[in-house]
N, C-alpha and C. Protein backbone atom coordinates (compact mmCIF):
# COMPACT_ATOMS: atom_id res chain seq x y z
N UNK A 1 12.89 -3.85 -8.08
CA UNK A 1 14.00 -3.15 -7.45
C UNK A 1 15.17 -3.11 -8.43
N UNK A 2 15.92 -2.13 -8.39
CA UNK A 2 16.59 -1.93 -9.35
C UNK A 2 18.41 -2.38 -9.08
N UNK A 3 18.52 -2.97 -7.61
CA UNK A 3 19.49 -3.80 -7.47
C UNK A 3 19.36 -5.24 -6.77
N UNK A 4 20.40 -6.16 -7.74
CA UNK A 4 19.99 -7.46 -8.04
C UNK A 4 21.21 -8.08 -7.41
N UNK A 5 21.51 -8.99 -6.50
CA UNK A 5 22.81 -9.41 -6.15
C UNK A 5 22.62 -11.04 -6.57
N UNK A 6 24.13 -11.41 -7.23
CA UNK A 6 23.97 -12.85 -7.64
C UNK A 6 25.78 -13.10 -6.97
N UNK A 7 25.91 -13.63 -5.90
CA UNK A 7 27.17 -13.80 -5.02
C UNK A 7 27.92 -12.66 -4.96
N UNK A 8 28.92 -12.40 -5.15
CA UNK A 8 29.69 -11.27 -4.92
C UNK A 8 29.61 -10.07 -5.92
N UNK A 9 28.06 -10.27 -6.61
CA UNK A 9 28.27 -9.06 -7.76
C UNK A 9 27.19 -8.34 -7.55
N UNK A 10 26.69 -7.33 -7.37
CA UNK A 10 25.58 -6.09 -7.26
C UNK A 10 25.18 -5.90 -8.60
N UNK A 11 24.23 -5.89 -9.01
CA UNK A 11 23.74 -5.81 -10.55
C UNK A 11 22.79 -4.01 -10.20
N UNK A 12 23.46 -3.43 -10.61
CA UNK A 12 22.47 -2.16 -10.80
C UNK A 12 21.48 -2.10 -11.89
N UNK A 13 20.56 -2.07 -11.86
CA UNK A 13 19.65 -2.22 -13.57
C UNK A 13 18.43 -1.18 -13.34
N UNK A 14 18.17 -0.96 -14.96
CA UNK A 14 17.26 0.09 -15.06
C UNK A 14 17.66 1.67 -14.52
N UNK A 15 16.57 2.46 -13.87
CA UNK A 15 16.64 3.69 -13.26
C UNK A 15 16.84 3.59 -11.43
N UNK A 16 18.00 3.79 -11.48
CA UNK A 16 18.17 3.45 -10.09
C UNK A 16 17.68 4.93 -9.27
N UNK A 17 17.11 4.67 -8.08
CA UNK A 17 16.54 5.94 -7.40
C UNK A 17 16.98 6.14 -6.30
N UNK A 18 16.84 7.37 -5.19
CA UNK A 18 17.38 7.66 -3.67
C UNK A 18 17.08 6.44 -3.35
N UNK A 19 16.17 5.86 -3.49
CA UNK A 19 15.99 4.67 -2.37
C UNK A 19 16.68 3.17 -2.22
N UNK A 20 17.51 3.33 -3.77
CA UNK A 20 18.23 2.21 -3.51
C UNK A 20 19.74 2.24 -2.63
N UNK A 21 19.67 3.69 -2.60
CA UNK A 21 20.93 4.16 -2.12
C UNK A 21 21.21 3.29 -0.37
N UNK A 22 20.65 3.14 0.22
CA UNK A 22 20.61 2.47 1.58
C UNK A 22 20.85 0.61 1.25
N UNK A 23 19.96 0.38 0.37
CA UNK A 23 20.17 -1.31 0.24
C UNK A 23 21.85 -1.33 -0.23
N UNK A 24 21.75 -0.28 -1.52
CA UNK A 24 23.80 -0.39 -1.92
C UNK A 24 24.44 -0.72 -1.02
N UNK A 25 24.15 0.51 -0.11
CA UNK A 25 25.92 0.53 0.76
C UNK A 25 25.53 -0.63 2.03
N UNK A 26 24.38 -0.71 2.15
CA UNK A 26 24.23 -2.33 3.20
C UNK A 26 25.09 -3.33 2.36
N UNK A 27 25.08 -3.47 1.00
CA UNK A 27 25.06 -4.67 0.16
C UNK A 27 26.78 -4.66 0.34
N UNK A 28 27.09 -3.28 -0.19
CA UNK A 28 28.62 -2.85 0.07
C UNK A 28 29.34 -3.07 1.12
N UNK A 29 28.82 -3.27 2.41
CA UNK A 29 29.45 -2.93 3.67
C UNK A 29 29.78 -4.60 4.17
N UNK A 30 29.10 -5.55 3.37
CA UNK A 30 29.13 -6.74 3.86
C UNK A 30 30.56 -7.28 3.78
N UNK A 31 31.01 -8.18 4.35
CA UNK A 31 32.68 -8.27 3.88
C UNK A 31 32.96 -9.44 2.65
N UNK A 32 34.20 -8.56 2.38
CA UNK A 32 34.43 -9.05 1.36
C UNK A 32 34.37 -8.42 -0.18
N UNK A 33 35.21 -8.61 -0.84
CA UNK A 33 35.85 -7.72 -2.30
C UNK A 33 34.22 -8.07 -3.06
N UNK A 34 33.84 -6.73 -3.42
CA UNK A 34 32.62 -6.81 -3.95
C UNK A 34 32.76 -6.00 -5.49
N UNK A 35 31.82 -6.89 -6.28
CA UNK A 35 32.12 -6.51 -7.75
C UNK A 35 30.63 -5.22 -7.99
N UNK A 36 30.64 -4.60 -8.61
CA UNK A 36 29.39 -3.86 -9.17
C UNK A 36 29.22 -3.57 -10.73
N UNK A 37 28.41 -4.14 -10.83
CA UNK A 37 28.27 -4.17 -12.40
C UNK A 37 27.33 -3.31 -12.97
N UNK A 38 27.24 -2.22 -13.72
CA UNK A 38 25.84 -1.00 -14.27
C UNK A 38 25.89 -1.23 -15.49
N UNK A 39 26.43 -2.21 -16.16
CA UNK A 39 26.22 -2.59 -17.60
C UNK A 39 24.64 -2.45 -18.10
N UNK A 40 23.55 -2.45 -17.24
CA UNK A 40 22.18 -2.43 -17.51
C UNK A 40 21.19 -1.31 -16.76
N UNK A 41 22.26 -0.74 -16.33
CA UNK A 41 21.66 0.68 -15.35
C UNK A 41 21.76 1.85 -16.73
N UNK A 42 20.71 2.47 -16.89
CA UNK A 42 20.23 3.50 -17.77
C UNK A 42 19.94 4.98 -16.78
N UNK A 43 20.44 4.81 -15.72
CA UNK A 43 20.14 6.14 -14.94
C UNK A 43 20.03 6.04 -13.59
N UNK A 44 20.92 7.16 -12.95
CA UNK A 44 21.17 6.37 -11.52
C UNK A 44 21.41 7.82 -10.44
N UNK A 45 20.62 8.31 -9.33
CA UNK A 45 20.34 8.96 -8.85
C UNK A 45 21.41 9.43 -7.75
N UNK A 46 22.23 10.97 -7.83
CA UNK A 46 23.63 11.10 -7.51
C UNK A 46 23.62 10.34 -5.71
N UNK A 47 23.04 9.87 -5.13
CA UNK A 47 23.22 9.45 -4.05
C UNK A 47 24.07 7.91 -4.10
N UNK A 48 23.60 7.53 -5.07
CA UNK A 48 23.94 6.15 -5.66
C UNK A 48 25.28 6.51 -6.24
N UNK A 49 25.84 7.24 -6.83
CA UNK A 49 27.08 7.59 -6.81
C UNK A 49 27.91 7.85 -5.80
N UNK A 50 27.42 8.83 -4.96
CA UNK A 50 28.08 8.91 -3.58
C UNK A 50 28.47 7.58 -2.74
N UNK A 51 27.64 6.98 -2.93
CA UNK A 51 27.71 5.19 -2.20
C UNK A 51 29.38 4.65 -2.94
N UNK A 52 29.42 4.72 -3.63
CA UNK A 52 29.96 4.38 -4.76
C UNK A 52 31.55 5.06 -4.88
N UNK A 53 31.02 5.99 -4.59
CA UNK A 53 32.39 6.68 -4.63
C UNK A 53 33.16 6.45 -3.15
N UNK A 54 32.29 6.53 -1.98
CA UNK A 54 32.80 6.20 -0.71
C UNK A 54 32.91 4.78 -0.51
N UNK A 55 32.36 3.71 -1.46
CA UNK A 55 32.84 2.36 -1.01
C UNK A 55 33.77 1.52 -2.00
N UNK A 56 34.27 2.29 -2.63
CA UNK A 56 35.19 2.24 -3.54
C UNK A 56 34.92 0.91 -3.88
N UNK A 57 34.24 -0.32 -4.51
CA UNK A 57 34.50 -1.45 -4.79
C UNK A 57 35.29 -2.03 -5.51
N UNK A 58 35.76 -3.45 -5.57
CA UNK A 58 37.15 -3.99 -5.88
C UNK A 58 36.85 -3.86 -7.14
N UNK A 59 35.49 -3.98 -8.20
CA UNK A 59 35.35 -3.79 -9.67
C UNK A 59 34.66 -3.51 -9.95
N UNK A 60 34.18 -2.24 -10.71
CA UNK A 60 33.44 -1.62 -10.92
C UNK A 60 32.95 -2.06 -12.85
N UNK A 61 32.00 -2.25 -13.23
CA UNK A 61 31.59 -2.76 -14.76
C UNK A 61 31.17 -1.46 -15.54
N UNK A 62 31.76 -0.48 -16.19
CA UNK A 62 30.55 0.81 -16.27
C UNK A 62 29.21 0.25 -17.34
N UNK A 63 28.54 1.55 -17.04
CA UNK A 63 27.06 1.21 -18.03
C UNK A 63 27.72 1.21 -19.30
N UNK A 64 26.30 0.21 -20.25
CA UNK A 64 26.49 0.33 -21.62
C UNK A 64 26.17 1.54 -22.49
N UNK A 65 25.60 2.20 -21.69
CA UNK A 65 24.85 3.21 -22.69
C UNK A 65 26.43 4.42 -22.25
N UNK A 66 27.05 4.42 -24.07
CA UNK A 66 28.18 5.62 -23.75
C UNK A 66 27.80 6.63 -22.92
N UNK A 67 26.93 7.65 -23.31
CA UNK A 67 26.55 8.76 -22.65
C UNK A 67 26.71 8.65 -21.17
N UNK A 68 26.12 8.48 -20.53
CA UNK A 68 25.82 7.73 -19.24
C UNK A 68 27.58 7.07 -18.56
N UNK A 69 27.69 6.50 -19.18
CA UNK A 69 29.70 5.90 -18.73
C UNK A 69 30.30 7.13 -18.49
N UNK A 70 30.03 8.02 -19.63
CA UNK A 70 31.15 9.03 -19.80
C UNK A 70 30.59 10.07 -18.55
N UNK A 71 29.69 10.11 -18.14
CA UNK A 71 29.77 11.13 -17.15
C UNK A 71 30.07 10.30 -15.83
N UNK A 72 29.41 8.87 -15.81
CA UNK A 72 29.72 8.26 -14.70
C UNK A 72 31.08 7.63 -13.97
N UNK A 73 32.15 7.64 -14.78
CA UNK A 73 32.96 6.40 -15.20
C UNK A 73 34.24 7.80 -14.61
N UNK A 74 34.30 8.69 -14.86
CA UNK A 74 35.21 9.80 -14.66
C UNK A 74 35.16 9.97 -13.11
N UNK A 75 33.88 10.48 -12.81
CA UNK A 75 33.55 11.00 -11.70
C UNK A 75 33.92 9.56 -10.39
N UNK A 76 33.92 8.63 -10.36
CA UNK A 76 33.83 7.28 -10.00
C UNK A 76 35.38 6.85 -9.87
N UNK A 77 36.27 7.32 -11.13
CA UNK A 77 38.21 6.87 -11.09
C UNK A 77 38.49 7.78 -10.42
N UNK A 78 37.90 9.20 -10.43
CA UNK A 78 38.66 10.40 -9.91
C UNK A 78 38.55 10.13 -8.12
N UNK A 79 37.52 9.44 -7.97
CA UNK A 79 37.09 9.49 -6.75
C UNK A 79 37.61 8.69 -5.91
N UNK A 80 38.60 7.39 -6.54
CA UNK A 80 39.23 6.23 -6.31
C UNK A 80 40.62 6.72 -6.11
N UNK A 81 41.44 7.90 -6.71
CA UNK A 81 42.41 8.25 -7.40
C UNK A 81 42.90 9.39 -6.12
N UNK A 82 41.39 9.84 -5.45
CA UNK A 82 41.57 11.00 -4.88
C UNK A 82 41.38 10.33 -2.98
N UNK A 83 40.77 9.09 -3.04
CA UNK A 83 40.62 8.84 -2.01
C UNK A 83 42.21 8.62 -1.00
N UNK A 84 41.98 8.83 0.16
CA UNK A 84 43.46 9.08 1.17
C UNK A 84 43.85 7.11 1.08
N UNK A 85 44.76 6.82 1.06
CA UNK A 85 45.17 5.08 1.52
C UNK A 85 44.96 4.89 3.09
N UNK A 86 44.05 4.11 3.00
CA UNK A 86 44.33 3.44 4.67
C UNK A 86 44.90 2.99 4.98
N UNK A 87 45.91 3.38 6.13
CA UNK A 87 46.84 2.72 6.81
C UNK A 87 46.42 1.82 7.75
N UNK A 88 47.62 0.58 8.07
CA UNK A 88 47.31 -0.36 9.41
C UNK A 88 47.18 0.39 10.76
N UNK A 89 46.43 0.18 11.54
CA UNK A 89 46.40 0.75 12.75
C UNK A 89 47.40 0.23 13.55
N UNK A 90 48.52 1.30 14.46
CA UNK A 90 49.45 1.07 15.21
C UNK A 90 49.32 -0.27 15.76
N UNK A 91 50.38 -0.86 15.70
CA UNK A 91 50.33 -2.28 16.47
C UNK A 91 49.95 -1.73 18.07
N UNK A 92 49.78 -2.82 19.24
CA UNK A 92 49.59 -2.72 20.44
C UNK A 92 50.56 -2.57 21.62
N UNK A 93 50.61 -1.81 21.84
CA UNK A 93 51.60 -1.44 22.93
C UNK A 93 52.82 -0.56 22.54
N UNK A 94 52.68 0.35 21.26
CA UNK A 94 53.33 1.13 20.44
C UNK A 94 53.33 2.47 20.98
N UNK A 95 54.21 2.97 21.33
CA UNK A 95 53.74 4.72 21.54
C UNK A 95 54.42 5.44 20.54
N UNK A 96 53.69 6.92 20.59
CA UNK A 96 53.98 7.55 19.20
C UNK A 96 54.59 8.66 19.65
C-alpha cells in the first residue's frame, strides 16, 4: 500500500492510485493537526490531490523528485491560499 502512517505523519510512497484516495481522507479526517509527507511518492493519482487539497493538512513535505513538486506543490498552496476561513459558529442563544 502506498500509504504508511507512523503517529501523526501519513507517508505517501511510491505510485499512489484512486484507491488510496478513501484510506487518505479517513487517515485525514481523524482529529488532530496531521503532517503529510510525499518526499517518496513518485506519482500520485489526481484524486489523491483532491483529498489534499480539501483537507488542507497542518504540513505538507513535497516530493523529492523536482518534476513532480513543481506541478504538485503549486496546485496544493494555491488551493490553501484560495480556500474560504472558517469561522466560529454563532454562540448560543445569539440572533442574527
Amino acid at each position: 500500500m502506498a500509504i504508511r502512517i507512523a503517529r501523526k505523519t501519513i507517508h505517501l510512497e511510491g505510485h499512489c492510485t484512486v484507491e488510496e484516495a478513501l484510506p487518505l481522507l479517513e487517515a485525514l479526517r481523524k482529529p488532530g493537526a496531521h503532517k503529510v509527507a510525499l518526499t517518496k511518492c513518485q506519482g500520485l493519482h489526481t484524486a489523491i490531490l483532491q483529498v489534499l487539497a480539501a483537507a488542507r493538512p497542518a504540513t505538507l513535505a513535497p516530493p523529492a523528485d523536482p518534476a513532480l513538486a513543481g506541478l504538485v506543490m503549486p496546485f496544493l498552496e494555491a488551493s490553501r491560499q484560495a480556500a474560504p476561513q472558517r469561522s466560529a459558529p454563532p454562540a448560543s442563544g445569539a440572533t442574527a
